[in-house]
Protein backbone atom coordinates (compact mmCIF):
# COMPACT_ATOMS: atom_id res chain seq x y z
CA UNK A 1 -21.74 5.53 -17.81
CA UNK A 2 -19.34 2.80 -16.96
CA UNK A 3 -17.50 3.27 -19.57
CA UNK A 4 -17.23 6.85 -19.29
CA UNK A 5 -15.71 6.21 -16.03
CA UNK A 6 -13.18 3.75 -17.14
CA UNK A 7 -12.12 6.14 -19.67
CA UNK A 8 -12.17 9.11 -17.44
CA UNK A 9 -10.04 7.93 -15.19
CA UNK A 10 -7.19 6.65 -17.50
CA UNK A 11 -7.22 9.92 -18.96
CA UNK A 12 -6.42 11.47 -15.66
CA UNK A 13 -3.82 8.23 -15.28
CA UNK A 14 -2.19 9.51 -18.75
CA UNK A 15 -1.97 13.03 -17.79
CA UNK A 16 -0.56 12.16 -14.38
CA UNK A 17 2.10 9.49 -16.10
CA UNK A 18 2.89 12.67 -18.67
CA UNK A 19 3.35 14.74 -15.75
CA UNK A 20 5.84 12.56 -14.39
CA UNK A 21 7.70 12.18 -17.53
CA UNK A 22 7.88 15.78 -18.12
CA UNK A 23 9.46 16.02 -14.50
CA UNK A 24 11.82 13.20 -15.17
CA UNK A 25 13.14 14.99 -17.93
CA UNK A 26 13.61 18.35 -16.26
CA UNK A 27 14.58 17.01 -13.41
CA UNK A 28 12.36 18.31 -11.07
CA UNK A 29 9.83 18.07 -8.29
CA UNK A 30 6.71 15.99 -9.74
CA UNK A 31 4.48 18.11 -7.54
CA UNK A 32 3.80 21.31 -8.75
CA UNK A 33 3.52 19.85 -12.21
CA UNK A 34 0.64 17.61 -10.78
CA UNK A 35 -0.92 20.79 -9.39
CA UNK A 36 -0.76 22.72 -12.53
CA UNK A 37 -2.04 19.65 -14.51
CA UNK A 38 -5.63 19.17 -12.09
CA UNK A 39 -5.80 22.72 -12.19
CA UNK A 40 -5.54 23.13 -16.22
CA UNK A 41 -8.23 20.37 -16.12
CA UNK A 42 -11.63 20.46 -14.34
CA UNK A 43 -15.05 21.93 -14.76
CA UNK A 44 -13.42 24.81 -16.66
CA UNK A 45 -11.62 22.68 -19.22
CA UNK A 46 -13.25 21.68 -22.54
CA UNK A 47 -14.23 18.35 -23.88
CA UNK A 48 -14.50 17.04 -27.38
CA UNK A 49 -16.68 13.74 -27.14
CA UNK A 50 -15.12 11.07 -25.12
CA UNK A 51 -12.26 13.32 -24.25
CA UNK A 52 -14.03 15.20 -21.36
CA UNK A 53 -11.56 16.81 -19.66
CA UNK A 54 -13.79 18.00 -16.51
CA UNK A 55 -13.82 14.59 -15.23
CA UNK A 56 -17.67 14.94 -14.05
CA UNK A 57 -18.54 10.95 -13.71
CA UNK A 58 -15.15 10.17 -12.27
CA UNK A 59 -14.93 12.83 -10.33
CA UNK A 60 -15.45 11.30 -6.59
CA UNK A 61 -13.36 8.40 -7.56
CA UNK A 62 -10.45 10.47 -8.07
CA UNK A 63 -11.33 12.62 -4.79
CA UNK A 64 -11.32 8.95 -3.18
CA UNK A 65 -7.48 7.66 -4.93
CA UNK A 66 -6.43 11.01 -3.56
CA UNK A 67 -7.46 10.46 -0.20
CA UNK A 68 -5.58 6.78 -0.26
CA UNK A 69 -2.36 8.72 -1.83
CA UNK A 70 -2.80 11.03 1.92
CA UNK A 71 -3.04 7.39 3.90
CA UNK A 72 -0.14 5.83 1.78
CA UNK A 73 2.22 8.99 2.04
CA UNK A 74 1.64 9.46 6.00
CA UNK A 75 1.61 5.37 6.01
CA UNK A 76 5.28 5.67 4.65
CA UNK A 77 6.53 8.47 6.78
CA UNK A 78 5.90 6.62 10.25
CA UNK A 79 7.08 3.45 8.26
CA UNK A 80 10.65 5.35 8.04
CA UNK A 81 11.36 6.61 11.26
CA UNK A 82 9.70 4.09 13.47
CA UNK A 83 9.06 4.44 17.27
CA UNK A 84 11.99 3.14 18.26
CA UNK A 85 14.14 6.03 15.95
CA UNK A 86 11.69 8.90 16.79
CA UNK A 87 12.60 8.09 20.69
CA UNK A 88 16.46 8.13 20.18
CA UNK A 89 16.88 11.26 18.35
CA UNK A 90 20.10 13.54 19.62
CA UNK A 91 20.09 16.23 21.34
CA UNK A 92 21.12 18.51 18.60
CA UNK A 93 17.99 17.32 16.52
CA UNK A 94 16.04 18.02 18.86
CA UNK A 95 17.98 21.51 19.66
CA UNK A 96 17.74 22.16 15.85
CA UNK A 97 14.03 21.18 15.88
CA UNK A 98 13.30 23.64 18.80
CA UNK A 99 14.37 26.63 17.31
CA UNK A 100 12.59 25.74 13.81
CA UNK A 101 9.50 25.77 15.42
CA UNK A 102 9.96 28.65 17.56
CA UNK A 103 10.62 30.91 14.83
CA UNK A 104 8.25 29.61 11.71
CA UNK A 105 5.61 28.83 13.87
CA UNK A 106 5.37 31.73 15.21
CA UNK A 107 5.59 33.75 11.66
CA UNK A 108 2.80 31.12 10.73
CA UNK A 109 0.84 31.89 13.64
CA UNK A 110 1.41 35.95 13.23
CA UNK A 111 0.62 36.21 9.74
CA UNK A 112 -2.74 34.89 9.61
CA UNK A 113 -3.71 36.81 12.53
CA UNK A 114 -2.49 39.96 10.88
CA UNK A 115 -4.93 39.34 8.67
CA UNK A 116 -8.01 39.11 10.90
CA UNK A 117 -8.98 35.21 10.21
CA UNK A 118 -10.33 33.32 12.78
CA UNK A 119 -8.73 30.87 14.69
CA UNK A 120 -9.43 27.88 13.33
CA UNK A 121 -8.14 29.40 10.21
CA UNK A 122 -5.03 30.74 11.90
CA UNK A 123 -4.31 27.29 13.32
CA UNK A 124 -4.86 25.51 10.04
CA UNK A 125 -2.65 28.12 8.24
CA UNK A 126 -0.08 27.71 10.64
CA UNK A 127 0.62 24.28 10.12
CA UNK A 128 0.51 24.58 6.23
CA UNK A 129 3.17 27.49 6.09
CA UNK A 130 5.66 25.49 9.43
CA UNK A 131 5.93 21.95 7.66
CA UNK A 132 8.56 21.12 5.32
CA UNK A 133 7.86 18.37 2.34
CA UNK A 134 9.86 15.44 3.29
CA UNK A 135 9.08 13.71 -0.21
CA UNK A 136 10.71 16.85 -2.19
CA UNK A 137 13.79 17.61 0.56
CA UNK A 138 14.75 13.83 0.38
CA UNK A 139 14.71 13.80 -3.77
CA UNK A 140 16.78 16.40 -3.96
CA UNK A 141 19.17 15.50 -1.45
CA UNK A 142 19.26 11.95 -3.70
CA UNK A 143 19.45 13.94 -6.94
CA UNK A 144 22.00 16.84 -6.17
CA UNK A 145 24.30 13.56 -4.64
CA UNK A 146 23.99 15.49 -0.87
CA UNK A 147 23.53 12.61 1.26
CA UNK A 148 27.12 12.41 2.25
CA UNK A 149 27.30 15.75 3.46
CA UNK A 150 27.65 17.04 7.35
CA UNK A 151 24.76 19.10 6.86
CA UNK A 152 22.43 16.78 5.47
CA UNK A 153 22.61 14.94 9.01
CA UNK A 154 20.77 18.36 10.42
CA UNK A 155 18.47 18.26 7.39
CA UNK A 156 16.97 15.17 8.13
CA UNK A 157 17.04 15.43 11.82
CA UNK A 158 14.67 18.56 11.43
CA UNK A 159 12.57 16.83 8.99
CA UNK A 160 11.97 13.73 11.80
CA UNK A 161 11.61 16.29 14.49
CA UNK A 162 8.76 18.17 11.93
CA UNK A 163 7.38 14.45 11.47
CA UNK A 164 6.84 14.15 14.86
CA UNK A 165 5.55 17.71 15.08
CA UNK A 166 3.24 16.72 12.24
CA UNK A 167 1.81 13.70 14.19
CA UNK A 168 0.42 15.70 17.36
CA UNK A 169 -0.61 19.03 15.73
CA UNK A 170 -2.69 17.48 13.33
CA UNK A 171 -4.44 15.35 15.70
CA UNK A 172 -5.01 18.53 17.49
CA UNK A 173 -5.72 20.61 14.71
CA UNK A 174 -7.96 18.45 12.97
CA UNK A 175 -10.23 17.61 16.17
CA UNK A 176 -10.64 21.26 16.62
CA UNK A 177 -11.83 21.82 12.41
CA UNK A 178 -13.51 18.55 12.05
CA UNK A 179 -15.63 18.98 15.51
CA UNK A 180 -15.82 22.77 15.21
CA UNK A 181 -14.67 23.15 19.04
CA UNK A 182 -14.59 26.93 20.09
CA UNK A 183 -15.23 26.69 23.62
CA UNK A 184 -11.99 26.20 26.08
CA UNK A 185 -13.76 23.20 27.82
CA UNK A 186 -14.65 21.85 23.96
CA UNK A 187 -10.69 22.54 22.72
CA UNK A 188 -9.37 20.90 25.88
CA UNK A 189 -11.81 17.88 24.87
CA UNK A 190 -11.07 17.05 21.40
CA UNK A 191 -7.00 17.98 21.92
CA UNK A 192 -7.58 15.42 25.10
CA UNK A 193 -9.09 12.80 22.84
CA UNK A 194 -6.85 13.39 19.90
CA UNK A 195 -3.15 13.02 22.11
CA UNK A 196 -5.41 10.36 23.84
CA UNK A 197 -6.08 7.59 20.83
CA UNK A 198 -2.23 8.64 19.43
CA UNK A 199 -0.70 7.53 22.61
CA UNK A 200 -2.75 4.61 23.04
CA UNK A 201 -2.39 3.35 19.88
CA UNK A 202 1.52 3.67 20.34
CA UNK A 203 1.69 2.02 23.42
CA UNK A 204 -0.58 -1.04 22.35
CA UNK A 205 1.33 -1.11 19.49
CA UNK A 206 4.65 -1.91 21.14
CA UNK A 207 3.14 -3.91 23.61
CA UNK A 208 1.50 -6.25 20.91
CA UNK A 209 4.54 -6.42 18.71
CA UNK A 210 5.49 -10.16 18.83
CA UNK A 211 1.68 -10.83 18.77
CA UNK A 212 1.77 -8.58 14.91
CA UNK A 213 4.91 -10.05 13.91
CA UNK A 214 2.96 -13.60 13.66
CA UNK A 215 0.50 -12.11 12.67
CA UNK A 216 2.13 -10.37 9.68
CA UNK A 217 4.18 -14.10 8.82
CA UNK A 218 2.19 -14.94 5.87
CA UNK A 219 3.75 -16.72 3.11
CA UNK A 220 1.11 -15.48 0.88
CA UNK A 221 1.98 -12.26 -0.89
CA UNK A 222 -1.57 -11.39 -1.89
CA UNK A 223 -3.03 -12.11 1.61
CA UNK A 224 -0.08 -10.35 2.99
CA UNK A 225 -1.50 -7.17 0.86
CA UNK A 226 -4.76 -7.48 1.52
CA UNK A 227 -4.24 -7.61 5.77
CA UNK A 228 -2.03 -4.59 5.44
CA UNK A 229 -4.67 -3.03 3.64
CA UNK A 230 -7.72 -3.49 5.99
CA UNK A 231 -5.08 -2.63 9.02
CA UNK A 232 -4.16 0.49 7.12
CA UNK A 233 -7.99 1.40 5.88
CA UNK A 234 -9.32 0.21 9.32
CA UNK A 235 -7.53 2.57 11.65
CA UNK A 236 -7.07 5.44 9.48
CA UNK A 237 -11.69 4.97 9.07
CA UNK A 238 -12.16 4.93 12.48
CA UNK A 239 -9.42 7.74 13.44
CA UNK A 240 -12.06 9.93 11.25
CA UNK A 241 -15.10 8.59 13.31
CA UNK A 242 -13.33 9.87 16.85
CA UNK A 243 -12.82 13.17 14.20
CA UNK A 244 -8.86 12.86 14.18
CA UNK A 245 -7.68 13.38 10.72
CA UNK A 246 -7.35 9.43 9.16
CA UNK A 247 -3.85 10.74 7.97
CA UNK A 248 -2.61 10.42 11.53
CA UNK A 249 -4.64 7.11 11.39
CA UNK A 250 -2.14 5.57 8.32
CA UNK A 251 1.07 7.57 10.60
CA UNK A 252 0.46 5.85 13.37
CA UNK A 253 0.06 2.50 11.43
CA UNK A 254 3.68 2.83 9.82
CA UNK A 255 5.18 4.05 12.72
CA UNK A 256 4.12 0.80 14.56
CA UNK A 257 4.95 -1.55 11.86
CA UNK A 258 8.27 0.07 10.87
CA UNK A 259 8.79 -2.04 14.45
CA UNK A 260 8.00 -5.20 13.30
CA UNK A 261 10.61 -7.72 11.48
CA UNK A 262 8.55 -7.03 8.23
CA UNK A 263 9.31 -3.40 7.48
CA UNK A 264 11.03 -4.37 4.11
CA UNK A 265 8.74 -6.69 3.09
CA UNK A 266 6.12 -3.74 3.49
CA UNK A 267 8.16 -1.25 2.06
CA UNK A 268 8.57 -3.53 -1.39
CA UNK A 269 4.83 -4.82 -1.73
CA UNK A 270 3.21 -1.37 -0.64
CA UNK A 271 5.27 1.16 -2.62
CA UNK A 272 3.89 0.86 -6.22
CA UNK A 273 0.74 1.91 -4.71
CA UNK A 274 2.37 4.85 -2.69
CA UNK A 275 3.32 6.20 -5.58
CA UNK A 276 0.36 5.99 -7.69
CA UNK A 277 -1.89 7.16 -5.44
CA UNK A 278 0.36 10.01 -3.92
CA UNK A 279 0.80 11.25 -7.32
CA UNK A 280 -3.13 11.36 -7.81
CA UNK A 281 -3.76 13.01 -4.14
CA UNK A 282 -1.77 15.80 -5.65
CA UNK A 283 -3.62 15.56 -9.11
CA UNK A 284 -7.04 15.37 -7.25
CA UNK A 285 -6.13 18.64 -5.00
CA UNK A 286 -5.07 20.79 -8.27
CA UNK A 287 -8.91 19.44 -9.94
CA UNK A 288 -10.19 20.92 -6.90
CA UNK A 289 -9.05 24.40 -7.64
CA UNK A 290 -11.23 26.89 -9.54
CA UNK A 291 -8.09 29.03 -11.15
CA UNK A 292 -10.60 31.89 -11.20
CA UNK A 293 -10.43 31.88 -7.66
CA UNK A 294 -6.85 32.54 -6.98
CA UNK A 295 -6.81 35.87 -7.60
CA UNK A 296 -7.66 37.12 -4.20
CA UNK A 297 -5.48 34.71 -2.89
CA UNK A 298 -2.44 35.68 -4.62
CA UNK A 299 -0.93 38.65 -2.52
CA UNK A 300 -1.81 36.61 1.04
CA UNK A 301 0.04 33.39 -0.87
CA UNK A 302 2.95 35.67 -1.72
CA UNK A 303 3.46 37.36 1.55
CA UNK A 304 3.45 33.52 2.84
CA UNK A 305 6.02 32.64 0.85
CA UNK A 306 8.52 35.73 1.45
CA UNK A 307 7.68 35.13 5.50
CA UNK A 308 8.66 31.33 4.79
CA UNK A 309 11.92 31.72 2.52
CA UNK A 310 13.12 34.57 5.36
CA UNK A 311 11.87 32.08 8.40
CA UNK A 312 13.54 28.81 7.05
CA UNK A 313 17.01 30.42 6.21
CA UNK A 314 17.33 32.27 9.83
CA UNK A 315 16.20 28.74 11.72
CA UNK A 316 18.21 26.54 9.38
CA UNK A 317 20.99 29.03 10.12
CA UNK A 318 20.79 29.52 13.90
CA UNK A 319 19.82 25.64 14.14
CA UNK A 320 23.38 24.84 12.64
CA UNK A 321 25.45 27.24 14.00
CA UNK A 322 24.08 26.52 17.54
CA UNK A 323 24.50 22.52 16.59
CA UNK A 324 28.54 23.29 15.74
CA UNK A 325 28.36 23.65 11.81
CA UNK A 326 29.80 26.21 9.49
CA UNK A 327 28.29 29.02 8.12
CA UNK A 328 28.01 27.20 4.82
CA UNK A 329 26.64 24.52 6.25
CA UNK A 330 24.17 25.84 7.77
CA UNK A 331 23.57 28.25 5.06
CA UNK A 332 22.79 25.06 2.80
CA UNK A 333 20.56 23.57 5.84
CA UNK A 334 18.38 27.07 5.56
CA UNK A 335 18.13 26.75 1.85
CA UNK A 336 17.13 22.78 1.63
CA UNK A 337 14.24 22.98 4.04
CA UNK A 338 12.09 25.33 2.16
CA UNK A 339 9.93 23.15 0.04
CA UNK A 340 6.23 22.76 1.09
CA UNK A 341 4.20 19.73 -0.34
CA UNK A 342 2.02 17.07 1.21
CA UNK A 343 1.55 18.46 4.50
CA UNK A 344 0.49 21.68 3.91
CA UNK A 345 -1.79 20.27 1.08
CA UNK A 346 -3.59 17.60 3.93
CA UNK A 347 -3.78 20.46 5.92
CA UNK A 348 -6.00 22.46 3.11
CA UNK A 349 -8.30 19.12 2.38
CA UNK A 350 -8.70 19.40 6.26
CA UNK A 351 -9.80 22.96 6.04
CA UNK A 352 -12.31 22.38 3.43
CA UNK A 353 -13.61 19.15 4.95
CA UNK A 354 -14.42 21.56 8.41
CA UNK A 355 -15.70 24.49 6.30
CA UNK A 356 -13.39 26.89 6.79
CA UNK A 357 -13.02 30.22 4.61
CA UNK A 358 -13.06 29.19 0.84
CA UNK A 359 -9.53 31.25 -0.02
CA UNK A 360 -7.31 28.10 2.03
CA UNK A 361 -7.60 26.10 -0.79
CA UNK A 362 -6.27 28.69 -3.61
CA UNK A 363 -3.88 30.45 -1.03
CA UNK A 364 -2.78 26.59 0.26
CA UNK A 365 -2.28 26.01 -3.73
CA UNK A 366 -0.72 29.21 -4.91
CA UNK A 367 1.88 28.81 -1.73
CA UNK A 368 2.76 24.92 -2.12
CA UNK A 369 2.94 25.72 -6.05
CA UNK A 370 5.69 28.45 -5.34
CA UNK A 371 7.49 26.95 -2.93
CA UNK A 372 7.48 23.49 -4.47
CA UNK A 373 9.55 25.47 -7.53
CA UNK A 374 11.49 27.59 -5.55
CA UNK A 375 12.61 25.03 -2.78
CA UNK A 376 14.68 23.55 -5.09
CA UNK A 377 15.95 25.96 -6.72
CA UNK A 378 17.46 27.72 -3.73
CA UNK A 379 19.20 24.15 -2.95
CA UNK A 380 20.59 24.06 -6.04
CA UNK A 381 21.85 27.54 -6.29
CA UNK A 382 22.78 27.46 -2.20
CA UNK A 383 26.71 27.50 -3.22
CA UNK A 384 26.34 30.60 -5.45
CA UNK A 385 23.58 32.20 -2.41
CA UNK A 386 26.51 31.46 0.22
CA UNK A 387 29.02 33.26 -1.78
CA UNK A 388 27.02 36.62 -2.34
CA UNK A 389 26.02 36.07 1.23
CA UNK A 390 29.68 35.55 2.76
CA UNK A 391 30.81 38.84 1.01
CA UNK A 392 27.90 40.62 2.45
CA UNK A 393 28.36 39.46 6.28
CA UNK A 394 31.77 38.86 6.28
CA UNK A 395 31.52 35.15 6.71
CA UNK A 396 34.49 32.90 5.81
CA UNK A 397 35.17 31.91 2.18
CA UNK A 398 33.84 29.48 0.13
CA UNK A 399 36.83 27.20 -0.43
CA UNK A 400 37.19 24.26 -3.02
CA UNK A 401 37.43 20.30 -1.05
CA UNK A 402 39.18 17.48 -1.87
CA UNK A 403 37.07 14.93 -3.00
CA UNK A 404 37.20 12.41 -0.03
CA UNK A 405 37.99 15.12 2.54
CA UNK A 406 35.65 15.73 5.47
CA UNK A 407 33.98 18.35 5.55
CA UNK A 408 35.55 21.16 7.91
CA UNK A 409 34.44 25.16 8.83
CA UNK A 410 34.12 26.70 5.80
């Protein structure tokens, strides 16, 4: 049996690794290819001898890597903002931020309603269909050579107001699924506990920060690992016991180390395993899937994705014309935010963990899958999109820049 499991799990290893050569060489988002790939595999798949493809005897190990890869990404998004950052962001973030929410939060909120699903389930879909995916945005700002543009300034100030979005609605949201509240007095609890430990743990945190700096001074690089491991584990385990989702757990953690003097010491000992076990969270979610099951999911997944696409380009748009950019920029700002990813894919582990309606996970995996392919490639067509769009509203012309010009009105 041991063996099987050895061997199980480096075949899931080697179809991950293929998965990320493949995207390397298309140049694409990893994710949806990690999807597709647990999806292809699973119960359904075929084996011939040692080459089982359902992955039966490894099957909660992989469940457990993914749930790591959901500590190390959240671990690593508080570990890049920081506190400090989060509490100093400008007013036209935060203007920018305020009308994103307003408008695809309330689509994500209206949509599941119009389709009769309880609240929980309205909630929960909410928050999958609002939250960009930092991890995709950021690589293709990095591969489309966008970081020195005005507009990505706007991008990334609405993906660190979404992060800090992120941290108190899934506290919320996740006290509410994991402790099946319905009664007002039972809502007002768990939200009450869940704001409750995240502020806490905040304000502890910089209160004790020259106490964790000496504590983090260790010479030792493997005893350096293995305390930021237990502090990770430890606080994203008992986050879960107090039912708060242990992904808010490893946020909190990074957001109160990114204060510390160690933050690129972390970043350089912790990342290899960010990235292996983020790419297996996604692998693990796609062997969760049952493809037989997306078909009644696919029309609800659809309409999702149409209501996103629409609701992203208006906020992005009205977020950076309000904010003092150009039409094109903040055409481009509309475009880049689209991807879904990690978030929304936490948010449909949640769902299942609290019960909810079976069709989350295929509509949560149908929707991330689409948008995860068609996020970047409205970025990367967004000059061609502005062009057909300028003729069409009248907006000012696309015109050619000098290469070390600053970007003006376009």
């Amino acid at each position: 049996m041991e063996q099987n499991l050895l061997f199980e799990v480096g075949l899931a290893l080697g179809i991950i690794a293929l998965a990320g050569i493949v995207s390397e060489r298309l140049r694409f988002s990893i994710v949806p290819l990690l999807i597709l790939a647990g999806m292809i595999v699973g119960p359904q798949a075929p084996h011939f001898g040692i080459l089982d493809f359902r992955f039966i005897e490894s099957e909660s190990l992989i469940t457990f890597m993914g749930r790591l890869g959901i500590l190390f990404l959240l671990f690593y998004l508080g570990l890049e903002f920081s506190v400090g950052r989060l509490m100093k962001a400008g007013g036209a973030i935060i203007k920018g931020g305020v009308i994103y929410m307003l408008i695809n939060l309330s689509l994500g909120l209206l949509f599941p309603m119009l389709l009769g699903w309880p609240l929980r389930e309205i909630l929960v879909v909410a928050g999958i269909t609002t939250i960009s995916s930092s991890a995709i945005v950021a690589k293709m700002i990095v591969d489309l050579k966008r970081s020195v543009r005005q507009e990505t300034e706007m991008i990334l100030g609405l993906m660190m107001f979404q992060d800090i979005f992120v941290a108190v609605y899934l506290s919320v949201v996740s006290g509410l699924v994991l402790t099946g509240a319905t009664s007002t007095l039972l809502v007002l609890k768990s939200a009450s506990l869940a704001l409750g430990f995240m502020l806490t743990f905040l304000f502890l945190g910089r209160k004790l920060l020259p106490q964790l700096n000496r504590i983090l001074d260790i010479p030792s690089d493997e005893v350096f690992l293995l305390v930021l491991f237990s502090i990770l584990l430890l606080t994203a385990g008992f986050s879960e016991t107090i039912h708060v989702a242990e992904a808010i757990g490893a946020l909190l953690v990074g957001l109160v180390l990114a204060e510390t003097e160690h933050t690129g010491r972390i970043e350089h000992i912790l990342l290899p395993f960010r990235d292996l076990f983020g790419a297996t969270f996604f692998f693990s979610f796609g062997l969760s899937i049952d493809p037989q099951s997306l078909k009644g999911a696919v029309w609800p997944a659809l309409a999702a994705v149409a209501l996103t696409i629409i609701g992203n380009f208006v906020a992005g748009l009205l977020a950076g014309r309000l904010s003092g950019y150009s039409y094109r920029e903040s055409t481009y700002v509309g475009l880049t935010i689209t991807s879904r990813g990690e978030f929304s894919i936490i948010l449909a582990k949640l769902a299942s963990a609290g019960g909810l309606l079976p069709i989350l996970q295929p509509f949560s995996a149908l929707y991330v899958l689409t948008l995860a392919v068609l996020g970047p490639l409205l970025t990367k067509e967004a000059r061609w999109i502005y062009v057909k769009l300028s003729r069409f509203f009248g907006w000012p012309e696309l015109k050619e820049r000098r290469r070390h010009k600053v970007p003006g009105n376009a």
